[in-house]
Protein backbone atom coordinates (compact mmCIF):
# COMPACT_ATOMS: atom_id res chain seq x y z
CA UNK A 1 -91.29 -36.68 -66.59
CA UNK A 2 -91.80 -40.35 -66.59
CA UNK A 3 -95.13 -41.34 -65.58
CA UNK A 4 -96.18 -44.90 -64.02
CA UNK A 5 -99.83 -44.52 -64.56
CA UNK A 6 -101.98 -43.85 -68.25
CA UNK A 7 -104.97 -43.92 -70.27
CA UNK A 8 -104.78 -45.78 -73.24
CA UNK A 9 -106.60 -43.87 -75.26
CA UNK A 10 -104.30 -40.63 -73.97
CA UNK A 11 -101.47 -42.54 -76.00
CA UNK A 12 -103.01 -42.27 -79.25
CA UNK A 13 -101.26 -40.16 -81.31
CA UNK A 14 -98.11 -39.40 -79.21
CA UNK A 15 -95.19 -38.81 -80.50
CA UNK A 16 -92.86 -41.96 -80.78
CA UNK A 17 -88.62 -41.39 -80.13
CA UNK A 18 -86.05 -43.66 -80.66
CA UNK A 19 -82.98 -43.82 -78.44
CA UNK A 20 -81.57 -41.11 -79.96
CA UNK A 21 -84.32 -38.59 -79.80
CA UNK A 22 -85.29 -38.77 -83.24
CA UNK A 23 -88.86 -38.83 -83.80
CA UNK A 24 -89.97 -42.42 -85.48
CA UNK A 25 -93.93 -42.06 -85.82
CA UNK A 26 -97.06 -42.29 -84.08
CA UNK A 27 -98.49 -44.66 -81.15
CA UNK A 28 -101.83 -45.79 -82.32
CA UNK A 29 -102.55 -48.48 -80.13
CA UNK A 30 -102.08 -50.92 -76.94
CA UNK A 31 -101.85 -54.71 -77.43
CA UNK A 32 -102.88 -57.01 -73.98
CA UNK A 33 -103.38 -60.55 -73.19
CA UNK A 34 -106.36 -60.79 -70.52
CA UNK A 35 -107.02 -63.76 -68.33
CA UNK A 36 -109.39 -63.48 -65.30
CA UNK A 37 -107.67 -61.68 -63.13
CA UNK A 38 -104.70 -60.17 -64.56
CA UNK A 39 -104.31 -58.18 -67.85
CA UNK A 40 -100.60 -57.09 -68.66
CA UNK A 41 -99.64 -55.09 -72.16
CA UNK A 42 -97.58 -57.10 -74.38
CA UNK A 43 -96.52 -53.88 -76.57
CA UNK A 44 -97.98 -50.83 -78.64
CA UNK A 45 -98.64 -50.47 -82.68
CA UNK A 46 -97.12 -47.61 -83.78
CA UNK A 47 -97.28 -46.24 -86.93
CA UNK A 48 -94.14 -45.40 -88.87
CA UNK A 49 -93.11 -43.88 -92.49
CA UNK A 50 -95.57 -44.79 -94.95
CA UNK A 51 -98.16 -45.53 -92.55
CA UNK A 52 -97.60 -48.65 -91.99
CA UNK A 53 -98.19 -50.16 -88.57
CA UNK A 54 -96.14 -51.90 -86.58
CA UNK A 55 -95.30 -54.01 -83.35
CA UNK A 56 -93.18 -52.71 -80.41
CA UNK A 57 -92.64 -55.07 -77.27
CA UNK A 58 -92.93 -53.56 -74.07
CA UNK A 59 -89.60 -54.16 -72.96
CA UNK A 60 -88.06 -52.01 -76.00
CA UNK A 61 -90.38 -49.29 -73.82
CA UNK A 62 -87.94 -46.98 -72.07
CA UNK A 63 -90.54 -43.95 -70.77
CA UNK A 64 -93.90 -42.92 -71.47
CA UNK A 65 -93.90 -39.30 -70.94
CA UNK A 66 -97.10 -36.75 -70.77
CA UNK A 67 -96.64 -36.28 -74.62
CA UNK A 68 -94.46 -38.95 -76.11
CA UNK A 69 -93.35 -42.62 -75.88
CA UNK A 70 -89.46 -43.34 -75.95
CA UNK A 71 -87.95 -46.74 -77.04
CA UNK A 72 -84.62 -47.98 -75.74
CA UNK A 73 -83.49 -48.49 -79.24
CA UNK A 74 -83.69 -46.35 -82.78
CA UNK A 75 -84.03 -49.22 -84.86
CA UNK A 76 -87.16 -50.82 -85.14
CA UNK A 77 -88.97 -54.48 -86.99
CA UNK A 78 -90.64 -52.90 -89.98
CA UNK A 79 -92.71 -56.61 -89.88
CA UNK A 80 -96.80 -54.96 -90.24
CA UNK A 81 -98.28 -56.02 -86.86
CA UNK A 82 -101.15 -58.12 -86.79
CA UNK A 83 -103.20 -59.37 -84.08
CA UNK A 84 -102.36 -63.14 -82.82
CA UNK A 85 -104.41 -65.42 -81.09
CA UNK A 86 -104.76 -64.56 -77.18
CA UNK A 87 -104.39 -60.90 -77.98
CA UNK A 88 -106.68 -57.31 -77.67
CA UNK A 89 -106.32 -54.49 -78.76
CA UNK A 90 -107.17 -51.44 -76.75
CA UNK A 91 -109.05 -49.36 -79.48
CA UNK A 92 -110.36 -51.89 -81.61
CA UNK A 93 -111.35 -54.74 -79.43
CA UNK A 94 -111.93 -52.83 -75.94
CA UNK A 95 -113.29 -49.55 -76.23
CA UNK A 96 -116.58 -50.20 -76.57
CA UNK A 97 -116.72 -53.27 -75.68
CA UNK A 98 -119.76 -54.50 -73.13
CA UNK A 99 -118.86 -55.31 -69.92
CA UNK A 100 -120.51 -55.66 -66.51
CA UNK A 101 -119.14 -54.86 -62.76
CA UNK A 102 -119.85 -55.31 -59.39
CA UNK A 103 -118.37 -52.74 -57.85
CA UNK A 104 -119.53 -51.81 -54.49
CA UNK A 105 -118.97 -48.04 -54.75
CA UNK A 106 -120.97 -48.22 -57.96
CA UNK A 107 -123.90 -50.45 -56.95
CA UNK A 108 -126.04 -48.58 -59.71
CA UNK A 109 -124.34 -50.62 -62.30
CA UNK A 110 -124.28 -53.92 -60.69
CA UNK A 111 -126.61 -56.16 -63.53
CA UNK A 112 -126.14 -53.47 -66.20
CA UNK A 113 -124.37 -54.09 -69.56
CA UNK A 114 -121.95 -50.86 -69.19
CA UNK A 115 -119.67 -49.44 -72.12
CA UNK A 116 -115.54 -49.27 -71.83
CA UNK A 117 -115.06 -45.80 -72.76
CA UNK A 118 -111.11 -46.62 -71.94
CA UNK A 119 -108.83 -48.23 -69.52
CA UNK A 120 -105.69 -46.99 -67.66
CA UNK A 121 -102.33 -48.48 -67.52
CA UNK A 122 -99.90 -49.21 -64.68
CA UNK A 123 -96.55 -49.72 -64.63
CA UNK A 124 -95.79 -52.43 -61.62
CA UNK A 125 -92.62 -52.75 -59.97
CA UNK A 126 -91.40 -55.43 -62.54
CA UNK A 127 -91.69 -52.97 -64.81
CA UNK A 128 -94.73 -54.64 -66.58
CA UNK A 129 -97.51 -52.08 -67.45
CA UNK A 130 -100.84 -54.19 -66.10
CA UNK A 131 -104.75 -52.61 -66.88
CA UNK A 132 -105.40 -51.84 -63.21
CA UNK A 133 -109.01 -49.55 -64.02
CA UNK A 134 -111.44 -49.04 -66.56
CA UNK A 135 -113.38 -46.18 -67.63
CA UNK A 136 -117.27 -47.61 -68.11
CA UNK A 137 -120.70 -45.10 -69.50
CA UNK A 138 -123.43 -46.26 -69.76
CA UNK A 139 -125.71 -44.47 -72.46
CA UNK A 140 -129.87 -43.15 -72.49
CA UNK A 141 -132.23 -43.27 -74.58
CA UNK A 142 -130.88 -40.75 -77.08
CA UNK A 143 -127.45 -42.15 -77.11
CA UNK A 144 -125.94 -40.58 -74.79
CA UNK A 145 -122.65 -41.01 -72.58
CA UNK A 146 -123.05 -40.72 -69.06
CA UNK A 147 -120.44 -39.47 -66.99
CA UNK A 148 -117.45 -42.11 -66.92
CA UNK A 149 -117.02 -44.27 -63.73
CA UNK A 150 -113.30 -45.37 -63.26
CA UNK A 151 -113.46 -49.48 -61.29
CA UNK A 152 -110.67 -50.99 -60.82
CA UNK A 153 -110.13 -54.09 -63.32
CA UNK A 154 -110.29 -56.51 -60.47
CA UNK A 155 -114.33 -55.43 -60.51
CA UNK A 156 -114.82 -55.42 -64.20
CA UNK A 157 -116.46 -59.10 -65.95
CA UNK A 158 -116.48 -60.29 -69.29
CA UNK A 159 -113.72 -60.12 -71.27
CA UNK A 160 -111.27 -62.67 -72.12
CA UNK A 161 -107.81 -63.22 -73.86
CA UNK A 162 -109.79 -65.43 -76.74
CA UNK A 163 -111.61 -61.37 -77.77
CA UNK A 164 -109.18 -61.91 -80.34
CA UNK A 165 -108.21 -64.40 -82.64
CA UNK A 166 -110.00 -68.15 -82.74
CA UNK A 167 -112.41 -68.74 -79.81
CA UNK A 168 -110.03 -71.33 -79.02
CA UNK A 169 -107.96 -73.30 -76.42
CA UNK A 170 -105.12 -72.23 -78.80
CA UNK A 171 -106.03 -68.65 -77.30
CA UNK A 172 -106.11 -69.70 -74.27
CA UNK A 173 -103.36 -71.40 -74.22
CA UNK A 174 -101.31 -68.59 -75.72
CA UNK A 175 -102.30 -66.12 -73.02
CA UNK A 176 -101.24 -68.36 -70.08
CA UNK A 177 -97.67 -68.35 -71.87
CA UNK A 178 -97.19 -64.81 -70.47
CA UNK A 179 -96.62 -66.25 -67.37
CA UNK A 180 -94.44 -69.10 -68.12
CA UNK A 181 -90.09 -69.16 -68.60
CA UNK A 182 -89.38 -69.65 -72.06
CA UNK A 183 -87.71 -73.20 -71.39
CA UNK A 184 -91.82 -74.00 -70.34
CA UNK A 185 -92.80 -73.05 -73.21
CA UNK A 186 -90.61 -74.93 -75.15
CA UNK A 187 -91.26 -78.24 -73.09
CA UNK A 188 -94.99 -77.48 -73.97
CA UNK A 189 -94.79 -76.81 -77.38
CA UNK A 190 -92.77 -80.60 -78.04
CA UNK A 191 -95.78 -82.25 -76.47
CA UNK A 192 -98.44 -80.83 -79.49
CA UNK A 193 -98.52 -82.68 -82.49
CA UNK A 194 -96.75 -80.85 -85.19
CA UNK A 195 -99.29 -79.16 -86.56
CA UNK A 196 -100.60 -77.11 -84.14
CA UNK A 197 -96.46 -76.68 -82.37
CA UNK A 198 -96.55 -74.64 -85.81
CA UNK A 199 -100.13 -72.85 -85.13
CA UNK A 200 -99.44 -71.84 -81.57
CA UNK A 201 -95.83 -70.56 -82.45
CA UNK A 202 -97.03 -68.97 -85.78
CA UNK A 203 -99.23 -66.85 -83.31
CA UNK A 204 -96.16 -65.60 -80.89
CA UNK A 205 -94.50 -62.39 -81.28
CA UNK A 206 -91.03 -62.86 -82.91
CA UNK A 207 -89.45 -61.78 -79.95
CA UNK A 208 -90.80 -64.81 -77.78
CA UNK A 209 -90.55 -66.74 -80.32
CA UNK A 210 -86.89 -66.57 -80.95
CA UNK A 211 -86.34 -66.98 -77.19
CA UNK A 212 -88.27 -70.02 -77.18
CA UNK A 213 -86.93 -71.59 -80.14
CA UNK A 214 -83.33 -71.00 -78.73
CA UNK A 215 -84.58 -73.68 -75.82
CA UNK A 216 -85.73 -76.44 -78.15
CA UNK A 217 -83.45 -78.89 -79.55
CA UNK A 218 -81.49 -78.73 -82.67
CA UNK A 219 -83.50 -81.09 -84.58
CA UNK A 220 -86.85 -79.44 -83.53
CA UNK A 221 -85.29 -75.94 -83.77
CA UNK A 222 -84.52 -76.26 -87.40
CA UNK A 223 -87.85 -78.24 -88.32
CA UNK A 224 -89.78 -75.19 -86.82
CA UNK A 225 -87.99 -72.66 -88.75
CA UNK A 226 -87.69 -74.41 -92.04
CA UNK A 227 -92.04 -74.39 -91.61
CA UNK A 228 -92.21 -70.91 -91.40
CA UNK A 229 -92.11 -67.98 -94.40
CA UNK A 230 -88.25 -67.56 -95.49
CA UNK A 231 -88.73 -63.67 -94.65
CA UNK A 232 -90.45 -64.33 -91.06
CA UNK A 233 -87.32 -66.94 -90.13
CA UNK A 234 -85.09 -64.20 -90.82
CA UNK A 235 -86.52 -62.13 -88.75
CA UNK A 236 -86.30 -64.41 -85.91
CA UNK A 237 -83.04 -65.04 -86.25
CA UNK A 238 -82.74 -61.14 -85.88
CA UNK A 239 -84.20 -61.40 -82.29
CA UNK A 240 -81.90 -64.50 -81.31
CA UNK A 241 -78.76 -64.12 -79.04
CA UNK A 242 -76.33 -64.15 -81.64
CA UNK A 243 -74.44 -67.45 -80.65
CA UNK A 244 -78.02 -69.29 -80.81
CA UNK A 245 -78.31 -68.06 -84.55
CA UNK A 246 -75.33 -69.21 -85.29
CA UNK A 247 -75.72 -72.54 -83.47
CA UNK A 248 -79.34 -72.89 -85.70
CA UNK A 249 -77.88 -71.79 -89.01
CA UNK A 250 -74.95 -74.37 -88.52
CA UNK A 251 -77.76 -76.84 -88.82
CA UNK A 252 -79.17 -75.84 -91.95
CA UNK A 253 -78.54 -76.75 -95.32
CA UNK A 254 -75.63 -74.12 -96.16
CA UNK A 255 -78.05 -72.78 -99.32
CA UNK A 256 -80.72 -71.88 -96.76
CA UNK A 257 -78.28 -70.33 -94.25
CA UNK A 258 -77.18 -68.15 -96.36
CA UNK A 259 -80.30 -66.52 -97.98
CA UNK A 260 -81.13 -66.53 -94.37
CA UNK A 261 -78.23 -64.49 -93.30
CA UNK A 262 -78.33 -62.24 -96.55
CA UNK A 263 -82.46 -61.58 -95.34
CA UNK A 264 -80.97 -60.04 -92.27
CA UNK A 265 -80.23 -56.36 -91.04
CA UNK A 266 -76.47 -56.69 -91.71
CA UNK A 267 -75.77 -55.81 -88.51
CA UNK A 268 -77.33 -58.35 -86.90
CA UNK A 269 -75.75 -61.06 -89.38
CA UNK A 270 -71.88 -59.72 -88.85
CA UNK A 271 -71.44 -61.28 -85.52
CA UNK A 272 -73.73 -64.34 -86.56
CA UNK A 273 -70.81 -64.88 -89.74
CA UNK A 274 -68.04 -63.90 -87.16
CA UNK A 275 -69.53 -66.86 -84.54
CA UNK A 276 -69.94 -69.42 -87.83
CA UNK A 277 -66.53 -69.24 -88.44
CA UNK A 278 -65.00 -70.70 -85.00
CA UNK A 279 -65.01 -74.69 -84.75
CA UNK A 280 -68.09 -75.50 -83.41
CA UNK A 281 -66.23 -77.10 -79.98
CA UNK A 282 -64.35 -74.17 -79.20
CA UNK A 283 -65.25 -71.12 -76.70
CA UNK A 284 -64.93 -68.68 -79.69
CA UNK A 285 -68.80 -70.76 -81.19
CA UNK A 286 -70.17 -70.10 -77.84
CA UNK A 287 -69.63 -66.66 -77.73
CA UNK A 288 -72.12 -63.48 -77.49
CA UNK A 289 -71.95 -60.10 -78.43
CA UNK A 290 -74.90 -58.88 -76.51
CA UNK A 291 -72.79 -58.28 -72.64
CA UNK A 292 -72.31 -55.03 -70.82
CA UNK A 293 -69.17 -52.89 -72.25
CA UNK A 294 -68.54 -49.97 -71.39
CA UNK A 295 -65.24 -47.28 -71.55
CA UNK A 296 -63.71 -46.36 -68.47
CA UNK A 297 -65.33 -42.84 -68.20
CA UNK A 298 -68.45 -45.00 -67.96
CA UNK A 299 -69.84 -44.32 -64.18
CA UNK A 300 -71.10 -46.78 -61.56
CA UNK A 301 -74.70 -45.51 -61.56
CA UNK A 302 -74.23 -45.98 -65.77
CA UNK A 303 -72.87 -49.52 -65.29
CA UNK A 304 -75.67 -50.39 -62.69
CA UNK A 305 -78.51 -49.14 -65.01
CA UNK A 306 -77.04 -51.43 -67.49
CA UNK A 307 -77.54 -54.30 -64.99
CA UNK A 308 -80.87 -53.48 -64.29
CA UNK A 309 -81.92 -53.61 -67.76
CA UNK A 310 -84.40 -56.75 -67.90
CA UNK A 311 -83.18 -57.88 -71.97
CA UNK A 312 -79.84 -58.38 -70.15
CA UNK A 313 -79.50 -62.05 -69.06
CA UNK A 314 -78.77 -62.57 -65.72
CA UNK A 315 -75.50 -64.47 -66.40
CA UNK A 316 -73.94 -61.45 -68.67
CA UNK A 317 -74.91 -58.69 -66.09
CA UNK A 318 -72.92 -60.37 -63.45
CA UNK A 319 -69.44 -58.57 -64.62
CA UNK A 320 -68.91 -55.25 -66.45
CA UNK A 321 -66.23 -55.28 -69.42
CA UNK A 322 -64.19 -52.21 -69.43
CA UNK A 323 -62.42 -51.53 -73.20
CA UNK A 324 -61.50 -48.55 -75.16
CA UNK A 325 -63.10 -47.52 -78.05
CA UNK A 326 -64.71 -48.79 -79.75
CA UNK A 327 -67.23 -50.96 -77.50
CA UNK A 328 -69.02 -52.95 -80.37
CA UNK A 329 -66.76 -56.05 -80.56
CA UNK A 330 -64.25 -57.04 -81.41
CA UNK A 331 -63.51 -53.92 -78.98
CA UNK A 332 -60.57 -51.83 -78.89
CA UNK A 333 -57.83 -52.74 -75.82
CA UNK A 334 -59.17 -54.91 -73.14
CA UNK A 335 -58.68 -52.84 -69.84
CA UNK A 336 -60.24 -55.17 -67.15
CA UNK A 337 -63.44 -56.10 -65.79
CA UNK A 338 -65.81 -55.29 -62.79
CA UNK A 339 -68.19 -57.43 -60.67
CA UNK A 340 -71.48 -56.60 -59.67
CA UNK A 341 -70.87 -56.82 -56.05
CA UNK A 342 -68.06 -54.41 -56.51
CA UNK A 343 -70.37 -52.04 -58.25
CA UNK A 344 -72.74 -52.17 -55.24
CA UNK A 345 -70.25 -51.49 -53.09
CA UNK A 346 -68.94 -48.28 -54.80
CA UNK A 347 -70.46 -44.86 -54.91
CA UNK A 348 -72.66 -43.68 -58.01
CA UNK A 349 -70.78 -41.06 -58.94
CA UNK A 350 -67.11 -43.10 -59.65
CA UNK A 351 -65.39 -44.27 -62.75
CA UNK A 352 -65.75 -47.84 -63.28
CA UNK A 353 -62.01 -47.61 -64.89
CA UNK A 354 -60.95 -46.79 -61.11
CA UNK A 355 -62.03 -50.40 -59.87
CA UNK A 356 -61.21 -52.62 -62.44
CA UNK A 357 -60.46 -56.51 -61.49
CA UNK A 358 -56.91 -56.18 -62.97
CA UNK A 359 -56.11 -60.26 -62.24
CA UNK A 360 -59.04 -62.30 -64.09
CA UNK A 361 -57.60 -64.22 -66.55
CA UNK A 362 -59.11 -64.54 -69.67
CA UNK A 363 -60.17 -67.27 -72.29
CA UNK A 364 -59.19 -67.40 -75.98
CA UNK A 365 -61.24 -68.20 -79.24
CA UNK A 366 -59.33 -71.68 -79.38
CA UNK A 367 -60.20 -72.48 -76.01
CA UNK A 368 -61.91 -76.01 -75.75
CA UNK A 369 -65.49 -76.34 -73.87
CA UNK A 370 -63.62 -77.88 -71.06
CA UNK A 371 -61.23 -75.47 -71.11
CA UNK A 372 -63.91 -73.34 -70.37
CA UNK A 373 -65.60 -75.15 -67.75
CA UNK A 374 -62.17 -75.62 -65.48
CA UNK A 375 -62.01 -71.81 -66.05
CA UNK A 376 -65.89 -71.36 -64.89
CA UNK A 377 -64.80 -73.59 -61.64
CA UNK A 378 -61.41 -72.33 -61.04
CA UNK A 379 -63.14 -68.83 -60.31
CA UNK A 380 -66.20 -69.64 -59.48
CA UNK A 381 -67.89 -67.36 -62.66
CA UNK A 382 -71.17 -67.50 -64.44
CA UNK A 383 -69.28 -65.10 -67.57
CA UNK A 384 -66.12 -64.68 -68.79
CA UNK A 385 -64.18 -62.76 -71.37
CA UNK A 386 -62.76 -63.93 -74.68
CA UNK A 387 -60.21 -62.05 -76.15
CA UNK A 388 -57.82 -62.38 -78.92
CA UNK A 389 -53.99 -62.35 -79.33
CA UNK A 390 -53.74 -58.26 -79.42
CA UNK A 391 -56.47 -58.17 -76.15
CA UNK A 392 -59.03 -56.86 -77.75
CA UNK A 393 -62.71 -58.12 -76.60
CA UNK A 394 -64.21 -60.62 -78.82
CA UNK A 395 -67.13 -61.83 -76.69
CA UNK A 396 -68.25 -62.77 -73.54
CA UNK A 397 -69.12 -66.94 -72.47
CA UNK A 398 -72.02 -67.36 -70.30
CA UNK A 399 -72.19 -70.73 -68.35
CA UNK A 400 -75.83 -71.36 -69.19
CA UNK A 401 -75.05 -71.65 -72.97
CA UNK A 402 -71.69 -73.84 -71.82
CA UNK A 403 -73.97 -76.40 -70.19
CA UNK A 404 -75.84 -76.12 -73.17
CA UNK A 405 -73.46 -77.61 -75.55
CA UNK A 406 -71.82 -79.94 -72.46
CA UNK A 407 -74.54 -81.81 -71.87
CA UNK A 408 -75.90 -84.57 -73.91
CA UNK A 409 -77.17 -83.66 -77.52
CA UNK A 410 -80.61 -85.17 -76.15
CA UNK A 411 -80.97 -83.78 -72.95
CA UNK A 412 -83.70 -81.76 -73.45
CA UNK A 413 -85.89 -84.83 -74.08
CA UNK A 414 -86.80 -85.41 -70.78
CA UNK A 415 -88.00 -82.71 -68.49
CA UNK A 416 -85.37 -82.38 -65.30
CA UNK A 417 -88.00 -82.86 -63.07
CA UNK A 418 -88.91 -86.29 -64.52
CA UNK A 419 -85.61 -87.22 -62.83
CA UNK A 420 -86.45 -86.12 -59.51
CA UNK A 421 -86.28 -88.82 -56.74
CA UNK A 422 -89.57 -88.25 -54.25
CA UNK A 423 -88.52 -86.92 -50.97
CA UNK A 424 -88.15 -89.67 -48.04
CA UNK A 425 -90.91 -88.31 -45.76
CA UNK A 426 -88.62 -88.15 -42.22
CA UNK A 427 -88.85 -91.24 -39.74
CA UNK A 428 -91.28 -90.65 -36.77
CA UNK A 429 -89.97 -90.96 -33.68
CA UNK A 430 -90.67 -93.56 -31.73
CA UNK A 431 -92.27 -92.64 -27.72
């Protein structure tokens, strides 16, 4: 049974599962990011063949069950975690750990140092896992533990997201990026000077990382990666939507592109190669591997889940591509596609090959980017298929990375907002 609420230290030593059921290692810790009034996991270490100990992002999370931890995938970054800057972690930095509170039903403790003993986990309806309460003793003379009070977090003083790491603003600045869209990020990160644009995004996951990297521009993009370790890069490039990797890669020296490429899990490089080898101007270059596709036995609840999962951007869950097999592209036979709406409207329990959009044209590799955008206005889309001559499924265009390569090369010089016109405050009307 999935469970929504958890001690930390209750998920030491479960059992770790990868999509597939097979068992991949150990949990062994919680990582979090802490500002005053807010602490959200970022991901757990587990620990894998040979001991070593890795990172796992909380959105490769599927369940956390009374005696093991599920991830949504069976492959998994053999990179040995490390803490960043910005970053706890549960058993090494927080249990422990002095603290104080002033919470009212525990008045005895108010202006006492008190001990985290551990802190509990809850999953919120984004699907974030936030500390909402933490276990506190306090300890006598002889050493020993009192009985544990549980307060919530909201009650609980003096911790901070710089535990870890430099006592920084670096820290500090790290753990506010939690909260901000990638495309912030990015913005923020082309203000620094350049050596500390390479500290601060040294000190990100990979994950982030790649997604903020895929928002700077091309110039900046390849200056970042070229800074950091060849093996690192590679793994970066790993996390990327494919068509971004290939979009980077096309920018480096072609010796560096492809040690990078031969440094990465093969099957993340085959549609990277496949992308490279459209002309850069053409819808096939723009294309990504990473939609929904499904076969037609493939329900509506199925399809829906798929929606709902947050790695999916938003413009690739707005249609369902129905193919035969097999669904990694390029696909087998291209049967149709299905809208969201339409999926909303239909009951759970129905085959999405039933309710196929039968009339939705679709665009070729040799399409041209305006080519594409006509098509994106003609039918008012924000995705589209790409097939080739025998209809099999190529890829899937997204609008945001059409605007992307529409737009002018510099356009992400200037923030959008710069461009904004004050509002007229309205006339007053005259008595």
């Amino acid at each position: 049974m999935d469970t929504t609420r958890v001690f930390a230290g209750r998920l030491a030593g479960m059992l770790l599962l990868g999509a597939d059921g097979e068992s991949l290692g150990r949990i062994r810790d919680v990582v979090l990011t802490i500002r005053s009034t807010r602490a959200v996991a970022l991901g757990l270490v587990a620990e894998v063949a040979g001991k070593r100990r890795i990172f796992l992002p909380m959105g490769r999370i599927t369940s956390i069950d009374p005696k093991e931890v599920t991830l949504n995938t069976s492959s998994v970054n053999l990179r040995p975690f490390r803490s960043r800057a910005g970053e706890l972690t549960v058993m090494d930095d927080l249990i422990g750990a002095k603290v104080h509170t002033d919470d009212p039903e525990f008045s005895h403790l108010t202006g006492r140092a008190v001990e985290i003993s551990d802190v509990e986990l809850e999953r919120t309806r984004t699907r974030e896992w936030e500390l909402s309460r933490v276990a506190v003793i306090t300890r006598g003379r002889l050493g020993r533990r009192t009985t544990p009070a549980v307060i919530p977090f909201m009650h609980v003083h003096g911790l901070s997201a710089s535990g870890a790491g430099p006592r920084d603003v670096d820290a500090e600045l790290i753990a506010e990026f939690t909260t901000m869209r990638n495309a912030d990020i990015a913005h923020a990160l082309r203000d620094m000077d350049p050596d500390r644009r390479f500290r601060i995004a040294s000190e990100l996951d990979d994950e982030r990382l790649a997604d903020v990297i895929a928002e700077l521009p091309d110039d900046e993009q390849t200056e970042l990666v070229e800074e950091l370790n060849i093996e690192r890069a590679a793994m970066i490039l790993e996390e990327m939507d494919p068509d971004d990797a290939a979009d980077l890669l096309g920018e480096l020296p072609d010796d560096k592109a492809d040690v990078l490429l031969e440094l990465m899990d093969p099957e993340e490089s085959e549609p990277v190669r496949r992308l490279m080898s459209f002309s850069p101007d053409t819808v096939g270059a723009l294309m990504t591997s990473e939609a929904i596709i499904l076969t037609p036995q493939a329900t509506v609840a199925e399809a829906l889940a798929h929606a709902r999962n947050p790695e999916v951007p938003l413009s690739l869950s707005s249609l369902i591509f129905v193919v035969r097999p097999p669904q990694a592209t390029p696909t087998g036979r291209y049967l149709g596609c299905v809208h969201l709406q339409k999926l909303l409207r239909e009951p759970p329990s129905s085959l999405v090959g039933g309710i196929l959009d039968l009339e939705l044209p679709a665009l070729h590799p040799e399409d041209t980017e305006e080519t594409a955008a006509r098509y994106f206005a003609t039918y008012n889309l924000v995705s589209a298929p790409v097939l080739d001559e025998d209809s099999h499924l190529l890829g899937v265009v997204g609008v945001d990375d059409l605007l992307d390569h529409l737009l002018p090369e510099n356009w992400r010089d200037e923030d959008w907002r710069s461009n904004r016109s004050a509002p007229t405050p309205p006339t007053a009307e005259r008595k």
